[in-house]
N, C-alpha and C. Protein backbone atom coordinates (compact mmCIF):
# COMPACT_ATOMS: atom_id res chain seq x y z
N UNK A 1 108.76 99.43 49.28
CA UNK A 1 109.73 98.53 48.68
C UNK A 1 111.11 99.14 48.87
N UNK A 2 112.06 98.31 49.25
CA UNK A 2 113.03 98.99 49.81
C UNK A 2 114.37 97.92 48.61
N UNK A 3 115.01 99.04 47.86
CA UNK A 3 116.27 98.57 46.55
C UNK A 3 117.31 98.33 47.41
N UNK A 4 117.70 96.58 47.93
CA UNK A 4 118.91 96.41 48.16
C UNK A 4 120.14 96.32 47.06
N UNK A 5 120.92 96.46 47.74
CA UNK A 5 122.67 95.79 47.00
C UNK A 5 123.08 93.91 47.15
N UNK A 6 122.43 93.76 48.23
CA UNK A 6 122.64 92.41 48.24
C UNK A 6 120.96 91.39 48.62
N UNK A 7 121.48 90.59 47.81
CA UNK A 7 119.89 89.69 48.33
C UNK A 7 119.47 89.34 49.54
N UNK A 8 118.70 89.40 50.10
CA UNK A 8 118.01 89.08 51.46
C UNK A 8 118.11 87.38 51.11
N UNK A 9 117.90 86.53 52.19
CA UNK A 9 118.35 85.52 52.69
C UNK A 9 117.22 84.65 51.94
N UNK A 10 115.88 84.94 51.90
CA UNK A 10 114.83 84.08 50.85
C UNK A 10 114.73 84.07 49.18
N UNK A 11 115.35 86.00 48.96
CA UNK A 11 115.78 85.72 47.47
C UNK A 11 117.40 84.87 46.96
N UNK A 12 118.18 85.22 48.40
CA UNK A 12 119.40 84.28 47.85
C UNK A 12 119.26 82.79 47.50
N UNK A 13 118.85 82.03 48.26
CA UNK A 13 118.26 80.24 48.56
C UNK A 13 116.75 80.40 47.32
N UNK A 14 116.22 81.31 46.77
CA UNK A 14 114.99 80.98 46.15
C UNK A 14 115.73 81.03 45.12
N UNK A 15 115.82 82.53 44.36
CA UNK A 15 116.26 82.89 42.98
C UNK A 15 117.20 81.80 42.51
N UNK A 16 118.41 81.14 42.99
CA UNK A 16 118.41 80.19 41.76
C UNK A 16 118.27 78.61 41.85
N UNK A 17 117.09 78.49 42.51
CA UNK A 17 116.58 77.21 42.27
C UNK A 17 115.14 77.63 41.09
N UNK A 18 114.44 78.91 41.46
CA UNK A 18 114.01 79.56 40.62
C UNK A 18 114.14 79.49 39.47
N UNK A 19 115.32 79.37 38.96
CA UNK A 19 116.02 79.86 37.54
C UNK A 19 115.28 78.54 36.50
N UNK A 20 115.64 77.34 37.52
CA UNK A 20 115.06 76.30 36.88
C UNK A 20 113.56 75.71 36.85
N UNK A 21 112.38 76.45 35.76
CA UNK A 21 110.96 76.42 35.74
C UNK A 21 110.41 74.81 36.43
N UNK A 22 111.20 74.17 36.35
CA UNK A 22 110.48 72.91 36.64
C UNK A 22 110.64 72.35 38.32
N UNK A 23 111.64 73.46 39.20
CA UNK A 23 111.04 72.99 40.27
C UNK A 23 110.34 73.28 41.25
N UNK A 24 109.43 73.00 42.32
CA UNK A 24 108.72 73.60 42.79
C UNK A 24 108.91 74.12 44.06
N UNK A 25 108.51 74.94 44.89
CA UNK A 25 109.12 75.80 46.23
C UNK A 25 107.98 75.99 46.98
N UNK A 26 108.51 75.64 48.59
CA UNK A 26 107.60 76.57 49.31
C UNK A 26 108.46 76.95 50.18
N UNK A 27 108.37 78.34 50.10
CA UNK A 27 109.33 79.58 50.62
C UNK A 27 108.32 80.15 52.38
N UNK A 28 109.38 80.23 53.14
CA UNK A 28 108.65 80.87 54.21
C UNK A 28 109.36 81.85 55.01
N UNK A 29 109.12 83.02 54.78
CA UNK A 29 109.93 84.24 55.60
C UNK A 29 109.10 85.06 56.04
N UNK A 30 109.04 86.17 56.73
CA UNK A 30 108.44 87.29 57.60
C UNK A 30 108.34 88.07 56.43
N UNK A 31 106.61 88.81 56.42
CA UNK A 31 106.83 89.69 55.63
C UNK A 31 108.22 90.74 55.78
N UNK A 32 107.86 91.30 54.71
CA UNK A 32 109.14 92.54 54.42
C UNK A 32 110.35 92.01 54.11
N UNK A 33 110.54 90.33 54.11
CA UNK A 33 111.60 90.12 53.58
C UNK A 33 112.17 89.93 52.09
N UNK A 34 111.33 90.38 51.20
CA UNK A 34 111.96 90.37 49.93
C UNK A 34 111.44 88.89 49.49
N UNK A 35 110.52 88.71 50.06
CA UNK A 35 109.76 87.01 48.96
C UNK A 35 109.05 87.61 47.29
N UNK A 36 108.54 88.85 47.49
CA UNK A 36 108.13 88.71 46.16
C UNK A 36 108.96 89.25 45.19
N UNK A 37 110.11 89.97 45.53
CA UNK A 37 111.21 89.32 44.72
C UNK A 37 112.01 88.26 44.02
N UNK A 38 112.15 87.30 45.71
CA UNK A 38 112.32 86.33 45.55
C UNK A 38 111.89 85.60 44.33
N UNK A 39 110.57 85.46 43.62
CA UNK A 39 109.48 85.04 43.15
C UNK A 39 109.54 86.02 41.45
N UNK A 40 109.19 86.92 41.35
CA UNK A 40 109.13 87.82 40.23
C UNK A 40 110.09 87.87 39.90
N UNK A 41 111.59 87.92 39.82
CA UNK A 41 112.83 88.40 39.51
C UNK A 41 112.83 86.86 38.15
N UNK A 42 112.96 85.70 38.46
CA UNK A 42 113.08 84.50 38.11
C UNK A 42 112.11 84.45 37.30
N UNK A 43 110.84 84.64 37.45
CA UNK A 43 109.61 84.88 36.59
C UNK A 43 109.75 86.02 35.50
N UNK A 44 110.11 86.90 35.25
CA UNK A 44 111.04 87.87 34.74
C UNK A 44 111.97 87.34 33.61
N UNK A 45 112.74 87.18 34.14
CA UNK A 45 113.69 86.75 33.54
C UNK A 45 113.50 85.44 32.67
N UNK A 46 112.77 84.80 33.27
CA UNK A 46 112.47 83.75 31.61
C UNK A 46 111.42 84.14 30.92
N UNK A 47 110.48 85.02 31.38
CA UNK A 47 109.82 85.78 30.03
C UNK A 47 110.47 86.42 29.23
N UNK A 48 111.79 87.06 29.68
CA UNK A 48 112.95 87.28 28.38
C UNK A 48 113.00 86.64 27.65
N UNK A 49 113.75 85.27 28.25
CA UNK A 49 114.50 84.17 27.53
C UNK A 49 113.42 83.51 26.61
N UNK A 50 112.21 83.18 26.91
CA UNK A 50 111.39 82.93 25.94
C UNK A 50 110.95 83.35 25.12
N UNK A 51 110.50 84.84 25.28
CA UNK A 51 109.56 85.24 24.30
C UNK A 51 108.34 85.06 24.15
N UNK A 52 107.92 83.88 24.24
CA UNK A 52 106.31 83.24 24.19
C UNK A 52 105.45 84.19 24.74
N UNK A 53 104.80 84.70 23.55
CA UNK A 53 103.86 85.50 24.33
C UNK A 53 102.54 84.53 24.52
N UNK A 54 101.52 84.91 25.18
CA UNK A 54 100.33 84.40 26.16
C UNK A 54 98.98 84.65 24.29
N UNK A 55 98.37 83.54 24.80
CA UNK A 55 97.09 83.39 23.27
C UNK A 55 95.77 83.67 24.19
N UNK A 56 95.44 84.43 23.98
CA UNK A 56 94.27 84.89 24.14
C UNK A 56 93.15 84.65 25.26
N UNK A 57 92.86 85.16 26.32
CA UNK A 57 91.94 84.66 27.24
C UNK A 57 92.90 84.15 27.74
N UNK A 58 94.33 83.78 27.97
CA UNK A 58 95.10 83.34 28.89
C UNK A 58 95.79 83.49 29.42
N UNK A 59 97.11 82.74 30.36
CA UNK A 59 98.09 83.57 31.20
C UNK A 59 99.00 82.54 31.34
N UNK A 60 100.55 83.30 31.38
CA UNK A 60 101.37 82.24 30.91
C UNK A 60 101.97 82.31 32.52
N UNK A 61 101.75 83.07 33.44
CA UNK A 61 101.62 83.23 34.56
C UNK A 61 101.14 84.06 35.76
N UNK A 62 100.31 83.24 36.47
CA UNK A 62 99.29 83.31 37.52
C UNK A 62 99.92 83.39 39.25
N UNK A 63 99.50 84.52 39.54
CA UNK A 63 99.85 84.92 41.13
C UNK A 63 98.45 85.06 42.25
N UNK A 64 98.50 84.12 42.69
CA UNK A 64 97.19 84.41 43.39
C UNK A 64 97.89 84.88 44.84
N UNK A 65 96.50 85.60 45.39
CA UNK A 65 97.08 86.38 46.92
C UNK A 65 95.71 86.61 47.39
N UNK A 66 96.19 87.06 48.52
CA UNK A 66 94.34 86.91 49.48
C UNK A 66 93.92 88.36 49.14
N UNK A 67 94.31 89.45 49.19
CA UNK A 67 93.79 90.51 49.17
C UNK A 67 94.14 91.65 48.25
N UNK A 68 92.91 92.46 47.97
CA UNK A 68 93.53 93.68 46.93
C UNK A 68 94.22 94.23 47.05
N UNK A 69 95.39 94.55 48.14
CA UNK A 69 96.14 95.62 48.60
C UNK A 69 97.39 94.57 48.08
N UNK A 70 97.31 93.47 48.37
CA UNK A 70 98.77 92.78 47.95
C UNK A 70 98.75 92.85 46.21
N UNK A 71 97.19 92.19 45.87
CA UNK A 71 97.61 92.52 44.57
C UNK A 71 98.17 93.19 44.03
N UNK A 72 97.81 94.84 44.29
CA UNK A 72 98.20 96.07 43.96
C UNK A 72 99.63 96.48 44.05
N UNK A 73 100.15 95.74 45.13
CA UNK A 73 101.18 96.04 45.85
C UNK A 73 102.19 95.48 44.86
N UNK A 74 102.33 93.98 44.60
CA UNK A 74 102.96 93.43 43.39
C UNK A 74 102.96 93.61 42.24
N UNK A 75 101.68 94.22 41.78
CA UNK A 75 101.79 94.58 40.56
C UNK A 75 102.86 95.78 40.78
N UNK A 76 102.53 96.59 41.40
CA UNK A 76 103.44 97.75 41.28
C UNK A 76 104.96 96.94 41.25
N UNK A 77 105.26 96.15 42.18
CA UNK A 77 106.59 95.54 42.26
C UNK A 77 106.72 94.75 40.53
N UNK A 78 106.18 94.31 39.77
CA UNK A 78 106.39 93.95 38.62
C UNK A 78 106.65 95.09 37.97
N UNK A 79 106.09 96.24 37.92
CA UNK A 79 106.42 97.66 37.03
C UNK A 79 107.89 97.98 37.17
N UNK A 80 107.90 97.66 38.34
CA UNK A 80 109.12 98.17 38.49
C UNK A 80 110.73 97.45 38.10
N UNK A 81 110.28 96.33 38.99
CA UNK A 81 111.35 94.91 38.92
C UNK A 81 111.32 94.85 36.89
N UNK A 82 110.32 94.90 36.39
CA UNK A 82 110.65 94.14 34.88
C UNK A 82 109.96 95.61 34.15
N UNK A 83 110.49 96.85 34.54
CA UNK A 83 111.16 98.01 33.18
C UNK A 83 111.19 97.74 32.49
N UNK A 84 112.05 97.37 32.37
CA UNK A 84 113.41 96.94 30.82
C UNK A 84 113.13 95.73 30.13
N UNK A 85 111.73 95.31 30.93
CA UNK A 85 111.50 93.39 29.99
C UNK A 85 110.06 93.83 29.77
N UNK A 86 109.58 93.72 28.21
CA UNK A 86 108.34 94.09 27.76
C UNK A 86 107.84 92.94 28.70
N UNK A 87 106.53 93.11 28.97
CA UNK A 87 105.76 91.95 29.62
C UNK A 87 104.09 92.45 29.85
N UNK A 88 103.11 91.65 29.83
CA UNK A 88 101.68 92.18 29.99
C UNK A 88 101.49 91.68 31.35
N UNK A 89 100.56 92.58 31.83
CA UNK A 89 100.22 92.00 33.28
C UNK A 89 98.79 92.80 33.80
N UNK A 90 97.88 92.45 34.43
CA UNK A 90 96.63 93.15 35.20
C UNK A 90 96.49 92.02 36.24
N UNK A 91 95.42 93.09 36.93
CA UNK A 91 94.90 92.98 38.20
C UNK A 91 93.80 92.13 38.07
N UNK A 92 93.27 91.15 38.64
CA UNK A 92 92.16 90.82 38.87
C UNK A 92 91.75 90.55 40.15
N UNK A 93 90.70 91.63 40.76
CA UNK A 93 90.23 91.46 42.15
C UNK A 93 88.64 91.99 41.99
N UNK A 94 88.07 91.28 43.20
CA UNK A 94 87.14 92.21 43.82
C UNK A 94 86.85 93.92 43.59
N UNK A 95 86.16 94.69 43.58
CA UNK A 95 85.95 95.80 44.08
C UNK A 95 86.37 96.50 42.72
N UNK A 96 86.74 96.06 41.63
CA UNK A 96 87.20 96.37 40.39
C UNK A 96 86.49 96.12 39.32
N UNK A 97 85.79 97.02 38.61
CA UNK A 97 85.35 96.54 37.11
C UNK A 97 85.32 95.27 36.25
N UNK A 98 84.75 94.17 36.55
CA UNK A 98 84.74 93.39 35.71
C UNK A 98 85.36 93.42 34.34
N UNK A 99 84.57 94.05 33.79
CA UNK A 99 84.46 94.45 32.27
C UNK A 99 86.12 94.38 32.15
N UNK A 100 86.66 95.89 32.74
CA UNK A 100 88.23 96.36 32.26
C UNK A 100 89.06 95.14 32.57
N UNK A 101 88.74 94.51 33.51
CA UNK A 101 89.20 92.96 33.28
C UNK A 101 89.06 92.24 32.39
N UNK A 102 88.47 91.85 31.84
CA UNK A 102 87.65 91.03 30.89
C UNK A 102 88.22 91.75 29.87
N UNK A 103 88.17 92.40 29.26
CA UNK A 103 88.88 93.25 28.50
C UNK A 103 90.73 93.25 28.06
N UNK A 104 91.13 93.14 29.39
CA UNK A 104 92.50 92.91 29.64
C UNK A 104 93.00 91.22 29.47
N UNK A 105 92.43 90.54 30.02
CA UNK A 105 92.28 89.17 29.64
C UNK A 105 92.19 88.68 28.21
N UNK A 106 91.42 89.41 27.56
CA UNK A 106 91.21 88.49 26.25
C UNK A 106 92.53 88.82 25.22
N UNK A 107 93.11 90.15 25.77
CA UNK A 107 94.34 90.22 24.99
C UNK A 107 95.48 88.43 25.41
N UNK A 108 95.27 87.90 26.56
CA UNK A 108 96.10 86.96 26.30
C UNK A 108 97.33 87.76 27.61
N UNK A 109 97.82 87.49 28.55
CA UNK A 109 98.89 87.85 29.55
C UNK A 109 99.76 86.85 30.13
N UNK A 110 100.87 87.99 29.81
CA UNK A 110 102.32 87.08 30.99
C UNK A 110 101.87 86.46 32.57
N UNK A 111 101.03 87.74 32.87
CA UNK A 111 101.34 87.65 34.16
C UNK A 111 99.94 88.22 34.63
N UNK A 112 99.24 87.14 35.70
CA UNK A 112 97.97 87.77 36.42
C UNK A 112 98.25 87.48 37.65
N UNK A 113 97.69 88.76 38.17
CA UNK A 113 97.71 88.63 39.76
C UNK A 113 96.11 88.90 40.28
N UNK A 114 95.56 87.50 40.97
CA UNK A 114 94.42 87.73 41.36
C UNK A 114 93.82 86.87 42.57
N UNK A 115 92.79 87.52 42.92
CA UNK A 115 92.36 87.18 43.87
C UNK A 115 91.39 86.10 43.75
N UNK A 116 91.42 84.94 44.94
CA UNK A 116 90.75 83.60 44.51
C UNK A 116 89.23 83.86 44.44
N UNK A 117 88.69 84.56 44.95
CA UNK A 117 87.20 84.76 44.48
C UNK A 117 86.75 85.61 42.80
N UNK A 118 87.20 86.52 42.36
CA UNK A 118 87.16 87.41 41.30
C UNK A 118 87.71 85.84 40.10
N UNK A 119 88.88 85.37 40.61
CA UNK A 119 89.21 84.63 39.32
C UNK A 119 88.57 83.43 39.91
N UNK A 120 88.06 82.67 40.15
CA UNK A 120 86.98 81.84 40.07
C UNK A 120 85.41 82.27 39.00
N UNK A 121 85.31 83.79 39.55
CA UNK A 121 84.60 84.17 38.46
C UNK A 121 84.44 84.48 36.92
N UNK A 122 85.86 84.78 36.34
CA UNK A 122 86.60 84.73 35.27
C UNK A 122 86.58 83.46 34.39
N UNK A 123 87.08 82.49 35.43
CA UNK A 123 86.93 81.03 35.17
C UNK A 123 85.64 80.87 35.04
N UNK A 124 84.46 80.47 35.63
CA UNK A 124 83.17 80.45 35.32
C UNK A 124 82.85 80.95 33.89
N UNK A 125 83.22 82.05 34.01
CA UNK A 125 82.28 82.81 32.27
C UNK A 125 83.26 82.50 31.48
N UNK A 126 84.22 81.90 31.29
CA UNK A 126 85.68 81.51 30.60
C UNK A 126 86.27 82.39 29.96
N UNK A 127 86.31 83.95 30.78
CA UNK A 127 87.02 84.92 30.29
C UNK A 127 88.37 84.30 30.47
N UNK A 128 88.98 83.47 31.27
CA UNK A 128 90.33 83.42 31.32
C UNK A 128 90.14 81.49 31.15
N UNK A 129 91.20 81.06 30.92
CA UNK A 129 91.63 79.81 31.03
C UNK A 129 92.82 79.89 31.46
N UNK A 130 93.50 78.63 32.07
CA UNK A 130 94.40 78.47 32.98
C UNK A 130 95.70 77.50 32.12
N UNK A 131 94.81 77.24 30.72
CA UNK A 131 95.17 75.65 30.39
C UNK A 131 96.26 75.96 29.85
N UNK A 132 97.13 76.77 29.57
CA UNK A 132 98.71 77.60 29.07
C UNK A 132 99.18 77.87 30.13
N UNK A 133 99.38 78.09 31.47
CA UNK A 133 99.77 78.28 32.70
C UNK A 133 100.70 77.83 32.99
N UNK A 134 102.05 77.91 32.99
CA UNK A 134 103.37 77.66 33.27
C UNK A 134 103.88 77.51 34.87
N UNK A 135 103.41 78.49 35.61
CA UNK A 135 103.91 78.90 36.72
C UNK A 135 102.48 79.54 37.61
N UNK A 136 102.13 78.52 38.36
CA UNK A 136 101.43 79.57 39.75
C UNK A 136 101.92 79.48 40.76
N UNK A 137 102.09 80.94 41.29
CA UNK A 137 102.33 81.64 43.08
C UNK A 137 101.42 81.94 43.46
N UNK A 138 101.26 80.88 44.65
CA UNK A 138 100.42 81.21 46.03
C UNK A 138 101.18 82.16 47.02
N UNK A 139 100.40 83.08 47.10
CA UNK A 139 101.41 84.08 47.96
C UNK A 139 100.68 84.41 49.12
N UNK A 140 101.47 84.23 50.25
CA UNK A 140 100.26 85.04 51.65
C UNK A 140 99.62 83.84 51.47
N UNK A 141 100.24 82.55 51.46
CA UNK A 141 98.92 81.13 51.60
C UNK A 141 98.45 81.13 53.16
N UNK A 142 99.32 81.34 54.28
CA UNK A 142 98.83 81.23 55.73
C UNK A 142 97.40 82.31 55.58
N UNK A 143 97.46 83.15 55.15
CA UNK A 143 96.71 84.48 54.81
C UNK A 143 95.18 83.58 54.21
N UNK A 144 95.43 83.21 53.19
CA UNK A 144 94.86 82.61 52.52
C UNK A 144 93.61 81.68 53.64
N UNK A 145 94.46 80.54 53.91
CA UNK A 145 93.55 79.85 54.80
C UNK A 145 93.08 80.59 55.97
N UNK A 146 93.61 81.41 56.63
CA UNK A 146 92.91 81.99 57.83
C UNK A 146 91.57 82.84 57.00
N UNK A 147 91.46 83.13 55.72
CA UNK A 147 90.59 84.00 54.86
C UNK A 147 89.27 82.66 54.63
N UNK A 148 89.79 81.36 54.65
CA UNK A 148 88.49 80.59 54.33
C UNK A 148 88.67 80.47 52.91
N UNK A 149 89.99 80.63 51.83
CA UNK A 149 90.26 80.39 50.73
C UNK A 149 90.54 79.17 50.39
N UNK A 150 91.09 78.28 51.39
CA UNK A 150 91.18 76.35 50.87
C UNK A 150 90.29 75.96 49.88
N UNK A 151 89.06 75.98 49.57
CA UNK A 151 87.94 75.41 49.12
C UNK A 151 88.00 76.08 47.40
N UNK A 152 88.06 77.58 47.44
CA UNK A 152 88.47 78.13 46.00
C UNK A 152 89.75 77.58 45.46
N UNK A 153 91.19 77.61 46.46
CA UNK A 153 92.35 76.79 45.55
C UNK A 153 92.27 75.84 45.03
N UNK A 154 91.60 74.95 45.81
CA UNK A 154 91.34 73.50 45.34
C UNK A 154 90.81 73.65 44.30
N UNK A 155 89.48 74.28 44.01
CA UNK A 155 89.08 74.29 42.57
C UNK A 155 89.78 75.39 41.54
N UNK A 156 90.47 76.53 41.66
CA UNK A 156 91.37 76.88 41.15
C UNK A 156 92.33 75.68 40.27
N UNK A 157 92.99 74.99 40.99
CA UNK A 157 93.94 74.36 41.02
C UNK A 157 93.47 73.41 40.33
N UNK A 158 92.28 72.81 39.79
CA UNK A 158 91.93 71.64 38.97
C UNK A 158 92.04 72.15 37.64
N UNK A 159 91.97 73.74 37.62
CA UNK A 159 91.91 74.04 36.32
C UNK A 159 93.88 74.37 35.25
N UNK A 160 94.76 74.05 36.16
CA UNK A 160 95.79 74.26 35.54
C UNK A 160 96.44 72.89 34.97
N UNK A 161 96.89 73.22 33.76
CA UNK A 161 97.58 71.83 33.02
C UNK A 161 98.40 71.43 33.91
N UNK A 162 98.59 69.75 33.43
CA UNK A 162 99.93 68.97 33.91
C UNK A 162 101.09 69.35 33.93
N UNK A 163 101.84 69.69 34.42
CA UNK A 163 103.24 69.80 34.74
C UNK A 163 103.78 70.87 34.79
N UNK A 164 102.62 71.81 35.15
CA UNK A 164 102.87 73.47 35.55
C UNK A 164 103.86 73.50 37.39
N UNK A 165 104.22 74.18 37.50
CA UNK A 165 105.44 74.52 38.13
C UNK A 165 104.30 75.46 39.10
N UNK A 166 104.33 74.92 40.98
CA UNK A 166 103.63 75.45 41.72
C UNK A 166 104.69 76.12 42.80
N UNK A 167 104.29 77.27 43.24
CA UNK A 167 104.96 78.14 44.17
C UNK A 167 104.45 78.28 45.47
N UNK A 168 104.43 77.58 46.92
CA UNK A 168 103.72 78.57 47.70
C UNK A 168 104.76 79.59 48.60
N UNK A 169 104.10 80.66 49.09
CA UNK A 169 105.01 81.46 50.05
C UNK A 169 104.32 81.63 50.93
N UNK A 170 104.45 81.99 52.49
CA UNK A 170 103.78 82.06 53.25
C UNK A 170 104.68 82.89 54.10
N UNK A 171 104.76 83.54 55.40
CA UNK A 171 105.03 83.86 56.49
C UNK A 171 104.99 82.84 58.04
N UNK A 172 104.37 82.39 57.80
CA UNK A 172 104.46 81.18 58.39
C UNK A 172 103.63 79.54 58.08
N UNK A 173 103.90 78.66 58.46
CA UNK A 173 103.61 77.50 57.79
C UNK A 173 102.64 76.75 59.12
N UNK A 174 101.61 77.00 59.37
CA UNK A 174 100.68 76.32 60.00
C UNK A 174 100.17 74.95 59.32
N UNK A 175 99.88 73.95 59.91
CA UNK A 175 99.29 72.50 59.15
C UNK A 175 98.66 73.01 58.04
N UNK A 176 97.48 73.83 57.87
CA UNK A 176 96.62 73.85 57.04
C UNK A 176 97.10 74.40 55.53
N UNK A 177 98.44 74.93 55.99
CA UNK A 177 99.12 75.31 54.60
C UNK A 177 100.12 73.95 54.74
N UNK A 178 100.61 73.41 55.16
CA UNK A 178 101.56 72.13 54.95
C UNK A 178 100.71 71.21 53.89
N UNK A 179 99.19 71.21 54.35
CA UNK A 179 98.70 70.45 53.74
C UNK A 179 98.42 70.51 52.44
N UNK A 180 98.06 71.88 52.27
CA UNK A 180 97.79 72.58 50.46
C UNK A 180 99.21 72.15 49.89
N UNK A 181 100.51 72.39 50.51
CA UNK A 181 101.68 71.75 50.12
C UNK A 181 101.75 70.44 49.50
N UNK A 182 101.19 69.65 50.42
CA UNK A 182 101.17 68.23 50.12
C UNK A 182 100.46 67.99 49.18
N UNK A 183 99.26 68.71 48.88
CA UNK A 183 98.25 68.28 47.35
C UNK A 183 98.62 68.88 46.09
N UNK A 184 99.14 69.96 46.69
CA UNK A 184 99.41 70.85 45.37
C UNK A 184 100.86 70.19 44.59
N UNK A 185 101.85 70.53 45.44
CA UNK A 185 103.17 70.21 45.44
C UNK A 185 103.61 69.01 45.09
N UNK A 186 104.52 68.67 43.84
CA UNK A 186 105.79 67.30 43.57
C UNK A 186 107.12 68.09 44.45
N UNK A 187 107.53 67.12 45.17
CA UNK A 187 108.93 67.17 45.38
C UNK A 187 109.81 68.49 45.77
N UNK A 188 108.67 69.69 46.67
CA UNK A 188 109.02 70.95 46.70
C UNK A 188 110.23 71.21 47.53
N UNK A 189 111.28 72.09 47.10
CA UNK A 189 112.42 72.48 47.89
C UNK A 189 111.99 73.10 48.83
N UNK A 190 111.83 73.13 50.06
CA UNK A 190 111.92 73.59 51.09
C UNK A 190 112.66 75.08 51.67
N UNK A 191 112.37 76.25 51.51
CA UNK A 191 113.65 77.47 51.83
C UNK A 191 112.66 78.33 52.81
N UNK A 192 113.31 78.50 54.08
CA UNK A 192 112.84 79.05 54.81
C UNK A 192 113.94 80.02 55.42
């Protein structure tokens, strides 16, 4: 992770359309450009402004990504980016303890970052519910579909309330992510 002075070109055009929870984005830049900044900084910052903390078994916001290494990777970028802003957050992936999940979940969280197979499983045993969910980021969606993940979002995605605020990011935008765009997405700003 590399601390600029000035915003890279996807957090300048994201962060403050960002600012406003109700609209929706699909962002597309080359890795390493500062998208999950882009993304967390704005997410951040209105868990300040609110306060609302997360009720139990739930998440007041959800980051899904194709693989454990990104998970990991963002979470660390949340430790860091939001210091100074109390906030709850875990991992949910593959290759990880159920349980200490499950565990972490029932306290109720700001912020989950997980992988579409592990939280499909969560969902199943209804360690987590979705139905408080403010904000989900699809992150690494090109990633995603080349992984054979279409089929889990879709059912992911039935489980979040009306008028939650959807994010995708990608690196590049092949049909098969245009299209998750088109189902998922009202009226998304476009920033590439």
């Amino acid at each position: 992770m590399c601390i600029r002075d000035r915003p890279t070109p996807i957090q300048a055009k994201s962060i403050p359309l960002l600012m406003d929870s109700s609209r929706e984005l699909i962002g597309s830049a080359q890795t390493g450009t500062g998208k999950t900044a882009a993304f967390v900084l704005p997410l951040l910052h209105r868990l300040e402004e609110g306060k609302r903390r997360a009720k139990p078994r739930t998440c007041t916001n959800l980051i899904i990504v194709p693989t454990r290494e990104l998970a990991s990777q963002i979470f660390q970028n949340i430790a860091i980016y939001g210091k100074f802003i109390p906030h709850s957050k875990t991992v949910v992936m593959g290759g990880a303890r159920a349980g200490a999940q499950i565990k972490a979940l029932a306290r109720g969280l700001d912020i989950v970052i997980a992988t579409p197979g592990r939280l499909e499983d969560h969902l199943s045993t209804n360690s987590i519910s979705l139905s408080d969910t403010n904000t989900v980021i699809l992150d690494e969606a090109d990633q995603m579909m080349d992984m054979g993940f279409y089929p889990a979002i879709r059912r992911i995605m039935k489980f979040l309330p009306y008028g939650h605020q959807t994010l995708l990011l990608s690196a590049t935008m092949p049909k098969q992510v245009r299209d998750l765009a088109s189902e998922f997405l009202i009226d998304p700003i476009d920033v590439s």
